[in-house]
Structures are given as structure tokens and as C-alpha cells.
N, C-alpha and C. Protein backbone atom coordinates (compact mmCIF):
# COMPACT_ATOMS: atom_id res chain seq x y z
N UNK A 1 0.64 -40.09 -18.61
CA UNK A 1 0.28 -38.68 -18.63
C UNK A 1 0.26 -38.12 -17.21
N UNK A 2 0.61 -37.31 -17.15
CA UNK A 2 1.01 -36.29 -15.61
C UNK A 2 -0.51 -35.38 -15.25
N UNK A 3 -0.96 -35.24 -14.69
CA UNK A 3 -2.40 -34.39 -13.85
C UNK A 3 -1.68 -33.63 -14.68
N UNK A 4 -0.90 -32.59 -14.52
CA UNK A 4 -0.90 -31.23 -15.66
C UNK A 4 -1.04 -31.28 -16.80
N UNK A 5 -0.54 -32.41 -17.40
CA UNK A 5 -0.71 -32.41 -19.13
C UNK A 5 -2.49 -32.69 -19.04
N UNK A 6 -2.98 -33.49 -18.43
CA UNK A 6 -4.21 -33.61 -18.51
C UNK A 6 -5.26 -32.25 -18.63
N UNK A 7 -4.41 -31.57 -17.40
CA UNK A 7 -5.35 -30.34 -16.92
C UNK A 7 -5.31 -28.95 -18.16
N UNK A 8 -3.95 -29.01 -18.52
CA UNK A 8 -3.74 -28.41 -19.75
C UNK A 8 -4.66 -28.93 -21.09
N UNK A 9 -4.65 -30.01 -21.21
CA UNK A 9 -5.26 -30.97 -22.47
C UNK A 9 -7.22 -30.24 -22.44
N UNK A 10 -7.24 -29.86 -21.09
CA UNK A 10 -8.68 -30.08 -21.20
C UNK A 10 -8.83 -28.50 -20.92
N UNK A 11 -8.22 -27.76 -20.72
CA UNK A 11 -8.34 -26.23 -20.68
C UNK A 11 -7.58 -25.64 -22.63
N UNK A 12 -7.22 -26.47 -22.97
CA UNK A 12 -6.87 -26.46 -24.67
C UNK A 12 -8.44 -26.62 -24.90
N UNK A 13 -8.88 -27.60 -24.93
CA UNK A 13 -9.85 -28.13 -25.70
C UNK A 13 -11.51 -27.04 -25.43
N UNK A 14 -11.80 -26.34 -24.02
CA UNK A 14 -12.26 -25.78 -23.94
C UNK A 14 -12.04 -24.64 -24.27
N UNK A 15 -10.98 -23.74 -24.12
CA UNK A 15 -10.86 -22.30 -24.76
C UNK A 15 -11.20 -22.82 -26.38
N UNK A 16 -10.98 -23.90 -26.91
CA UNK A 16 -11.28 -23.78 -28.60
C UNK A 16 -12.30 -23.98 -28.30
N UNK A 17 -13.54 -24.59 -27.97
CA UNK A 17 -14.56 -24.71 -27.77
C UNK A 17 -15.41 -23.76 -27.56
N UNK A 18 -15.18 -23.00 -27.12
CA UNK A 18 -15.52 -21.22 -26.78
C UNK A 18 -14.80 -19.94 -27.46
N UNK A 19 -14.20 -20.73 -28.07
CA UNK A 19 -13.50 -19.68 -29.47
C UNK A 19 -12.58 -18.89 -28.37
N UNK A 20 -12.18 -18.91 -27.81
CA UNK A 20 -11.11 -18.14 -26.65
C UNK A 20 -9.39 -18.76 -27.03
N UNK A 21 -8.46 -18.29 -26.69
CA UNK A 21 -6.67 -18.34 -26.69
C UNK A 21 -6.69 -19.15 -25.18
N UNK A 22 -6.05 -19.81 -25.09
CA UNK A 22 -5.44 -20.35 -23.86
C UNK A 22 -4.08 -19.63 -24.16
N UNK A 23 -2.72 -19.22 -23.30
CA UNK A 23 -1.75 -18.52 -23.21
C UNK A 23 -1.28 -19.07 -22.49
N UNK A 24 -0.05 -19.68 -22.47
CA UNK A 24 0.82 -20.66 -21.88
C UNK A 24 1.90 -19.88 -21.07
N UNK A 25 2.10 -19.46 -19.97
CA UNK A 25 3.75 -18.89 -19.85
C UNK A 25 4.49 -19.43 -19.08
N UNK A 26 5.48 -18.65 -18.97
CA UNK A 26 6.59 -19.71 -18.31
C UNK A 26 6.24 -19.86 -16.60
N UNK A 27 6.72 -20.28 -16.05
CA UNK A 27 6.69 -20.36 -14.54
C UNK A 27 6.79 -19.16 -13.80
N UNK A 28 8.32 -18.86 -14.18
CA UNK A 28 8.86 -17.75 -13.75
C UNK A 28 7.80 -16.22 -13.97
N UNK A 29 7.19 -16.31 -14.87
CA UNK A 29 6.69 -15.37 -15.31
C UNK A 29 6.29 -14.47 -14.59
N UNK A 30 6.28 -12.73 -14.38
CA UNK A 30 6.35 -12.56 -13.27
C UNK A 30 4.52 -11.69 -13.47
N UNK A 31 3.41 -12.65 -13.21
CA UNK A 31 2.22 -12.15 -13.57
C UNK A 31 1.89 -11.32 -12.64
N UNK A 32 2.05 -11.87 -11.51
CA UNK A 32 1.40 -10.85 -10.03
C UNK A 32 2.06 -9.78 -9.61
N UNK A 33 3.00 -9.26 -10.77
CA UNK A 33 3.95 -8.33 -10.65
C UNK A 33 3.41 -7.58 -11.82
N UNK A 34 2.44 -7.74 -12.57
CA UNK A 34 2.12 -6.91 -14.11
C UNK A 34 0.87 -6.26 -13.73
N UNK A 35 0.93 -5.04 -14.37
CA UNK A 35 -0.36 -4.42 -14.13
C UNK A 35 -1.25 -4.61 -15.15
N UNK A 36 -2.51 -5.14 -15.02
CA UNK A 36 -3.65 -5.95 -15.98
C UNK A 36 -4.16 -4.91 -17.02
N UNK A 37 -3.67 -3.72 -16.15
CA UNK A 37 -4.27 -2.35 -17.28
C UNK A 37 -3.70 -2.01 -18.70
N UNK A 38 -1.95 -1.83 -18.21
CA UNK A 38 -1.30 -1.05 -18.95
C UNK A 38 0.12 -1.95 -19.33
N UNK A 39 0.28 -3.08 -18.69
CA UNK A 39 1.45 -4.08 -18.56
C UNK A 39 2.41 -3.49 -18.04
N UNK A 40 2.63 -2.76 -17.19
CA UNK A 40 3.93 -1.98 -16.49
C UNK A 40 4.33 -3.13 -15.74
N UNK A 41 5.74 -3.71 -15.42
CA UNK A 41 6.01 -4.95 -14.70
C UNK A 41 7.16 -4.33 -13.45
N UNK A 42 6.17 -4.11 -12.46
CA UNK A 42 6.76 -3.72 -11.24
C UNK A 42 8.22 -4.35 -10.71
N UNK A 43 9.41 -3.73 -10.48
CA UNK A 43 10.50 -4.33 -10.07
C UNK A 43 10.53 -4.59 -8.78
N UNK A 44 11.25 -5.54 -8.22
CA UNK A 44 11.46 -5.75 -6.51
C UNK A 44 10.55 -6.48 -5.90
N UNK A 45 10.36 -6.55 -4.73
CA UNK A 45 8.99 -7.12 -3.99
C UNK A 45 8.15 -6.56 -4.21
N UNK A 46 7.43 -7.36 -4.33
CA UNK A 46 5.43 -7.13 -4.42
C UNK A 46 4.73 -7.00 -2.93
N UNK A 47 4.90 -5.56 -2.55
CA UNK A 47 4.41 -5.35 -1.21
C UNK A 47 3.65 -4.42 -1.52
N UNK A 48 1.94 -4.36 -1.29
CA UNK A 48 1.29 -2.96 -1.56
C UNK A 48 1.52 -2.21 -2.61
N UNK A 49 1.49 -2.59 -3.60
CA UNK A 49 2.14 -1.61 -4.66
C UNK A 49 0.48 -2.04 -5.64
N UNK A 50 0.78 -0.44 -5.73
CA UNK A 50 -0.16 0.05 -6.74
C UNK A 50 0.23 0.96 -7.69
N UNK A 51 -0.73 0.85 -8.92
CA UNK A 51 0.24 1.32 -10.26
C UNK A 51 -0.56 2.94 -10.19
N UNK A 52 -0.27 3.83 -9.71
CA UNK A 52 -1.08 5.11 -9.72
C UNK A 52 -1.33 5.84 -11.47
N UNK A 53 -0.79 5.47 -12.03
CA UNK A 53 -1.25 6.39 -13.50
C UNK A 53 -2.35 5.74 -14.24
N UNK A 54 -2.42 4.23 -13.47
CA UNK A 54 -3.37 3.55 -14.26
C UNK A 54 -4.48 3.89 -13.86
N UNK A 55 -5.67 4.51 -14.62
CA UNK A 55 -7.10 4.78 -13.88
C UNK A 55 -7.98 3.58 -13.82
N UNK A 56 -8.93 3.32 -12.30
CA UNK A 56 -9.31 2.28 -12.20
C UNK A 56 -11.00 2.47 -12.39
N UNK A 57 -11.34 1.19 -13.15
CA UNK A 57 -12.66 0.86 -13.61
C UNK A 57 -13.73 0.51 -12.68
N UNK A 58 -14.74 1.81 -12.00
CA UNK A 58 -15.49 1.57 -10.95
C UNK A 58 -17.08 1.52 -11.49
């Protein structure tokens, strides 16, 4: 078994444990490029970019 399958094995077993989804994605996936609000997935480099239509929760 590989440290990741492990680390996966035991982040499975806790999200069921807490009634929560674990969500698997690909590598590539481009998360730090998605906006957490509205899912808009910013194109190009990720330099300073902010999603302006999304209103933020203060």
C-alpha cells in the first residue's frame, strides 16, 4: 500500500464517520482557479484575480 492509498483509506473512513462526502478529483483539476461561491473557473494565470460579481461573506 502507497502513503496515499493509506491517507485516502483513512479520510474515506472518517468523512463516513461524520456523515460527510469525501470528493475525489483529478489532479489536474483546476481548484485554485474556481470560485468557492459561484463555480466560475477563471481562464489563464492565477495572478490576483478576483471574481467581482460574487458578493463576499463578512
Amino acid at each position: 500500500m502507497t502513503d496515499t492509498y493509506k491517507f485516502v483509506t483513512i479520510l474515506e473512513y472518517k468523512a463516513k464517520w461524520y456523515g460527510r462526502k469525501l470528493h475525489k478529483i483529478d489532479r489536474w483539476y483546476p481548484s485554485s482557479k474556481t470560485c468557492s461561491e459561484c463555480g466560475d473557473v477563471m481562464e489563464g494565470r492565477k495572478s490576483s484575480w478576483i471574481h467581482q460579481e460574487t458578493p463576499t461573506s463578512v
